[in-house]
N, C-alpha and C. Protein backbone atom coordinates (compact mmCIF):
# COMPACT_ATOMS: atom_id res chain seq x y z
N UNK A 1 0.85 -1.16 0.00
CA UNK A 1 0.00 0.00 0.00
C UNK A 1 0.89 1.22 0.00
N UNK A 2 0.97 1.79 -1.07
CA UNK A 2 1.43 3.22 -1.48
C UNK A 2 1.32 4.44 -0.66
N UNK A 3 1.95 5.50 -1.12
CA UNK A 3 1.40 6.81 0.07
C UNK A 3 -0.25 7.38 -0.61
N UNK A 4 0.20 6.99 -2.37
CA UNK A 4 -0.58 7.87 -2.93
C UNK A 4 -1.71 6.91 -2.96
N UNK A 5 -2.20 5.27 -2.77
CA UNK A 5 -3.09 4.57 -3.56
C UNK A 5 -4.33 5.49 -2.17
N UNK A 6 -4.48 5.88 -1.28
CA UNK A 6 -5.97 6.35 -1.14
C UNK A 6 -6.09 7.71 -1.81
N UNK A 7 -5.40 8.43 -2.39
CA UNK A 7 -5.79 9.82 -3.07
C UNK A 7 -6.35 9.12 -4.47
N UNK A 8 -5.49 8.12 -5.32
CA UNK A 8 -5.68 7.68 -6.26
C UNK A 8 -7.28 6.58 -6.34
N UNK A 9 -7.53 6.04 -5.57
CA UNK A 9 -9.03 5.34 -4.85
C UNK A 9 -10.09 6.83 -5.04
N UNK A 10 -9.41 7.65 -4.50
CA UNK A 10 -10.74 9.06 -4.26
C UNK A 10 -10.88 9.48 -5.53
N UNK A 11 -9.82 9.46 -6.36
CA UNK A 11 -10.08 10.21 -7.16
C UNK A 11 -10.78 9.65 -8.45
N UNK A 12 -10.59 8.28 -8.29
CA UNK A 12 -11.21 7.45 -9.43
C UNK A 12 -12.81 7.01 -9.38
N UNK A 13 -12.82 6.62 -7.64
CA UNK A 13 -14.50 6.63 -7.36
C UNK A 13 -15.11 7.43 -6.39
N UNK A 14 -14.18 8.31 -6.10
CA UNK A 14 -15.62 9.26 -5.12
C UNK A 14 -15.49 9.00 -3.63
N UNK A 15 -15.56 10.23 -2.88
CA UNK A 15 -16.00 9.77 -1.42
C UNK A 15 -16.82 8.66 -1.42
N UNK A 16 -18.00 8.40 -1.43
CA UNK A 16 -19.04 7.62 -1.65
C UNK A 16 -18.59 6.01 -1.54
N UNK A 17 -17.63 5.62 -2.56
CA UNK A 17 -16.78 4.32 -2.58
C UNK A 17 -15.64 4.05 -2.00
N UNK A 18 -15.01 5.55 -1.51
CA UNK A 18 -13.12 5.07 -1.24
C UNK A 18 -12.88 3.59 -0.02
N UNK A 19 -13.93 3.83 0.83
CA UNK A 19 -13.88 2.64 2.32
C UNK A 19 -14.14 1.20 1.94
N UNK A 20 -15.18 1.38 1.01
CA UNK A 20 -15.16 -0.40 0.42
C UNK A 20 -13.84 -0.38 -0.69
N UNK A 21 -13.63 0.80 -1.04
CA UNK A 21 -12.67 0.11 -1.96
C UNK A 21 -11.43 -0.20 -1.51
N UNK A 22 -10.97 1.37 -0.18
CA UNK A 22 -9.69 0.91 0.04
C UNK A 22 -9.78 -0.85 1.38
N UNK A 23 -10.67 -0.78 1.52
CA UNK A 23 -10.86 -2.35 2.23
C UNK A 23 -10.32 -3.45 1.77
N UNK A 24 -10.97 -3.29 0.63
CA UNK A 24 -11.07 -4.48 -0.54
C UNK A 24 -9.87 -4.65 -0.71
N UNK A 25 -8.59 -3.46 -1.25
CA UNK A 25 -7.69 -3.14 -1.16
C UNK A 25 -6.73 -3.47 -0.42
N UNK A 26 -7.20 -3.49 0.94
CA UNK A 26 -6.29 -3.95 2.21
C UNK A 26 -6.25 -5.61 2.14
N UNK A 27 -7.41 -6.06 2.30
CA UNK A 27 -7.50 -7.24 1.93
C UNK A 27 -6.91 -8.28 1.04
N UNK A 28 -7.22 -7.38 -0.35
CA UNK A 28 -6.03 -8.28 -1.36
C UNK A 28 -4.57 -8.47 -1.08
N UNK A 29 -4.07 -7.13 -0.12
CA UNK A 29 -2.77 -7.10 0.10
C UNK A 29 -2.57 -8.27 0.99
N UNK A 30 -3.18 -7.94 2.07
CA UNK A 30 -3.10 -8.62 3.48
C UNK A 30 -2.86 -10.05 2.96
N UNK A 31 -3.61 -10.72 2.51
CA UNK A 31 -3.13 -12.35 2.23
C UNK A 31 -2.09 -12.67 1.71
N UNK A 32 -1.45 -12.22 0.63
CA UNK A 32 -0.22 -12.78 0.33
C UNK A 32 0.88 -12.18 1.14
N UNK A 33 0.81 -11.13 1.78
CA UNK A 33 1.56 -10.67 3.40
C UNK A 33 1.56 -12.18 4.42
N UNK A 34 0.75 -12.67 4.61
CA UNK A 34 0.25 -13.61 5.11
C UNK A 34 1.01 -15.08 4.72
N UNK A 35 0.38 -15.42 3.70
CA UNK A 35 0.99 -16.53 3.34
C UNK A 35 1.82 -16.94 2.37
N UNK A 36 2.66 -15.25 2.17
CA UNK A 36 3.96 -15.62 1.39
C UNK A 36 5.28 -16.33 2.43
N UNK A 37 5.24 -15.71 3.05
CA UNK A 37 6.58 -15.95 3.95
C UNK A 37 5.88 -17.54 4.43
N UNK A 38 5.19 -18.25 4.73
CA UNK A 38 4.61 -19.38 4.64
C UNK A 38 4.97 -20.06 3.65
N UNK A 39 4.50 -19.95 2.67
CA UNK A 39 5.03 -20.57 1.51
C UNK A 39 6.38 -20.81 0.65
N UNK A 40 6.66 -19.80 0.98
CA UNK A 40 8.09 -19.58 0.71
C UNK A 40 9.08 -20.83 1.44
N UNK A 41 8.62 -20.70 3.25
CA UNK A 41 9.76 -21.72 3.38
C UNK A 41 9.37 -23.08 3.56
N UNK A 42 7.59 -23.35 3.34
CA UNK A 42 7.76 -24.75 2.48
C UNK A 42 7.65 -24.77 1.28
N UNK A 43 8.22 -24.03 0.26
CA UNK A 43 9.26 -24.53 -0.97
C UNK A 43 10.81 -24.37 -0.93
N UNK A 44 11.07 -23.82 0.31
CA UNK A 44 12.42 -23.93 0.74
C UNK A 44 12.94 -25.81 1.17
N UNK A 45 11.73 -25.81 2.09
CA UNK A 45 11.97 -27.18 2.75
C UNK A 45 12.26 -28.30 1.22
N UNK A 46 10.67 -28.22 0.48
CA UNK A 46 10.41 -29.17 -0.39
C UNK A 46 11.87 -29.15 -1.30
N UNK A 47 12.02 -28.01 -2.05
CA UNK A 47 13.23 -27.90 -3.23
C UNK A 47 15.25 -27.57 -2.70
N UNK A 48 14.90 -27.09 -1.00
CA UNK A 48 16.25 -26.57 -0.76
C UNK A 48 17.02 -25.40 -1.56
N UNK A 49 15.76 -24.91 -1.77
CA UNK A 49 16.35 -23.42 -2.32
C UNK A 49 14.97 -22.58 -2.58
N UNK A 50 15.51 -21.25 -3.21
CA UNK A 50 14.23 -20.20 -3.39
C UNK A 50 14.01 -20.18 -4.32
N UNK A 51 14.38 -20.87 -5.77
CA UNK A 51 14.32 -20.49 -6.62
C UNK A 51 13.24 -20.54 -7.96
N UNK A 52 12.50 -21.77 -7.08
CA UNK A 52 10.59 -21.74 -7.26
C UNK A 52 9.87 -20.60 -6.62
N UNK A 53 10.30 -19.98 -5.79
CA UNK A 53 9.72 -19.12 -5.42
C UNK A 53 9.72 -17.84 -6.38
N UNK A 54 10.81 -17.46 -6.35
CA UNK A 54 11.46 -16.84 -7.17
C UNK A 54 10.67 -16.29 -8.29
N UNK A 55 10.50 -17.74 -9.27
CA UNK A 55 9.47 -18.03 -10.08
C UNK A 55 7.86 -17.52 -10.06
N UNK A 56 7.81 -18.12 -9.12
CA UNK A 56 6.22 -17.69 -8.76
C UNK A 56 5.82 -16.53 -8.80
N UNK A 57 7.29 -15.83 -7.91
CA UNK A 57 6.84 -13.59 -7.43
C UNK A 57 7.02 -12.88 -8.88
N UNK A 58 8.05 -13.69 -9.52
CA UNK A 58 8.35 -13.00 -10.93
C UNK A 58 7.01 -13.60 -11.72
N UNK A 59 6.55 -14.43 -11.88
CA UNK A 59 4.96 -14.56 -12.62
C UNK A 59 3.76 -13.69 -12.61
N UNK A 60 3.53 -13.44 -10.97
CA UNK A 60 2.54 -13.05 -9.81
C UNK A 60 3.15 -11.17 -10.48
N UNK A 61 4.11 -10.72 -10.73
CA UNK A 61 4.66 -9.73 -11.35
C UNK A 61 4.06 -9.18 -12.30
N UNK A 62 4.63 -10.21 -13.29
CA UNK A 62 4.33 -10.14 -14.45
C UNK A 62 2.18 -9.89 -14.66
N UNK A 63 1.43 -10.71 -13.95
CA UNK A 63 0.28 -10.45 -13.95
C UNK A 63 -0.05 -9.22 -13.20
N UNK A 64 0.43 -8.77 -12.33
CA UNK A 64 -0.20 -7.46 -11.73
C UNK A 64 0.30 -6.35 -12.73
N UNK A 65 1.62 -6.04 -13.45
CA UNK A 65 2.00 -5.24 -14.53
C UNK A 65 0.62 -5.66 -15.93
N UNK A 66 0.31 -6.62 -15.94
CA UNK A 66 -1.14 -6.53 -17.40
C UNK A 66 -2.02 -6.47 -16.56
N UNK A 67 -2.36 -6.07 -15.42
CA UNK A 67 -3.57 -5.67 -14.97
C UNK A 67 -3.26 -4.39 -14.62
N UNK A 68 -2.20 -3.63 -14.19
CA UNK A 68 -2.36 -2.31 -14.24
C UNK A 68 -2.47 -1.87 -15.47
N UNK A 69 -1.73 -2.43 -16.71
CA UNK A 69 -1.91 -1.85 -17.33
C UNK A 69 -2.76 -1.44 -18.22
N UNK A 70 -3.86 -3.06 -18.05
CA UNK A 70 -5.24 -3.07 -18.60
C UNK A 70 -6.64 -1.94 -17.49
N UNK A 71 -6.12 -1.84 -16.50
CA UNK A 71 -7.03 -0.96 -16.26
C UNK A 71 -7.47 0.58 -16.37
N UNK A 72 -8.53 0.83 -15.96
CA UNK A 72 -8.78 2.38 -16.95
C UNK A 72 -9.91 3.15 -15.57
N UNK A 73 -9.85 4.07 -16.14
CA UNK A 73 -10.57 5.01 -15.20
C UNK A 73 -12.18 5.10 -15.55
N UNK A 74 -12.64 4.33 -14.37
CA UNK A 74 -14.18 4.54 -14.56
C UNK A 74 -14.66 5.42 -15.33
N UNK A 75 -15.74 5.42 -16.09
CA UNK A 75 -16.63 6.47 -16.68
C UNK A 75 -17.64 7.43 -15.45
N UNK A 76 -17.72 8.39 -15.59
CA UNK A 76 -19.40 8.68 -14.59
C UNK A 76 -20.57 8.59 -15.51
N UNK A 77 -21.44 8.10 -15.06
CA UNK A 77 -22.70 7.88 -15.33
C UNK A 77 -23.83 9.09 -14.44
N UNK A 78 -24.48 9.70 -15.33
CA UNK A 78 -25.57 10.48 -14.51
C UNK A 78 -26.70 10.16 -13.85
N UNK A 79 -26.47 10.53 -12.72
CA UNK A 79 -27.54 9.80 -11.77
C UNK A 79 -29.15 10.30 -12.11
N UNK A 80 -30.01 9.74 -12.54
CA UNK A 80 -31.64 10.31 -12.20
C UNK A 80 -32.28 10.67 -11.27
């Protein structure tokens, strides 16, 4: 979590959304906080090295770089 990602949350959806979003937000982070360092050293145990791991963060990378880069800034829609 960035300095800027809650200005960047406000500014894309609005007071209205920033708390579910930056939640949601916390959340996605929070688990692999969680059960990386877990995982990590049972593929340490299993292989005797990091270098599946390795693998995995550089993949897990690679997908969060085509999802930033596929994403876009909401439209507004006018409310009735």
């Amino acid at each position: 979590m960035g300095a800027l990602t809650p200005l960047v949350i406000f500014d894309m959806f609005g007071l209205n959304q920033s708390g579910s979003i930056t939640g949601l937000t916390h959340t996605v982070i929070i688990i692999p906080m969680l059960t990386g360092p877990i995982m990590a050293g049972l593929i340490f145990d299993l292989t005797d090295g990091y270098n599946l791991m390795f693998a995995i963060t550089f993949g897990l990378l690679i997908v969060s770089i085509l999802n930033f880069l596929m994403a876009r800034v909401p439209t507004q829609t006018p409310r009735s």
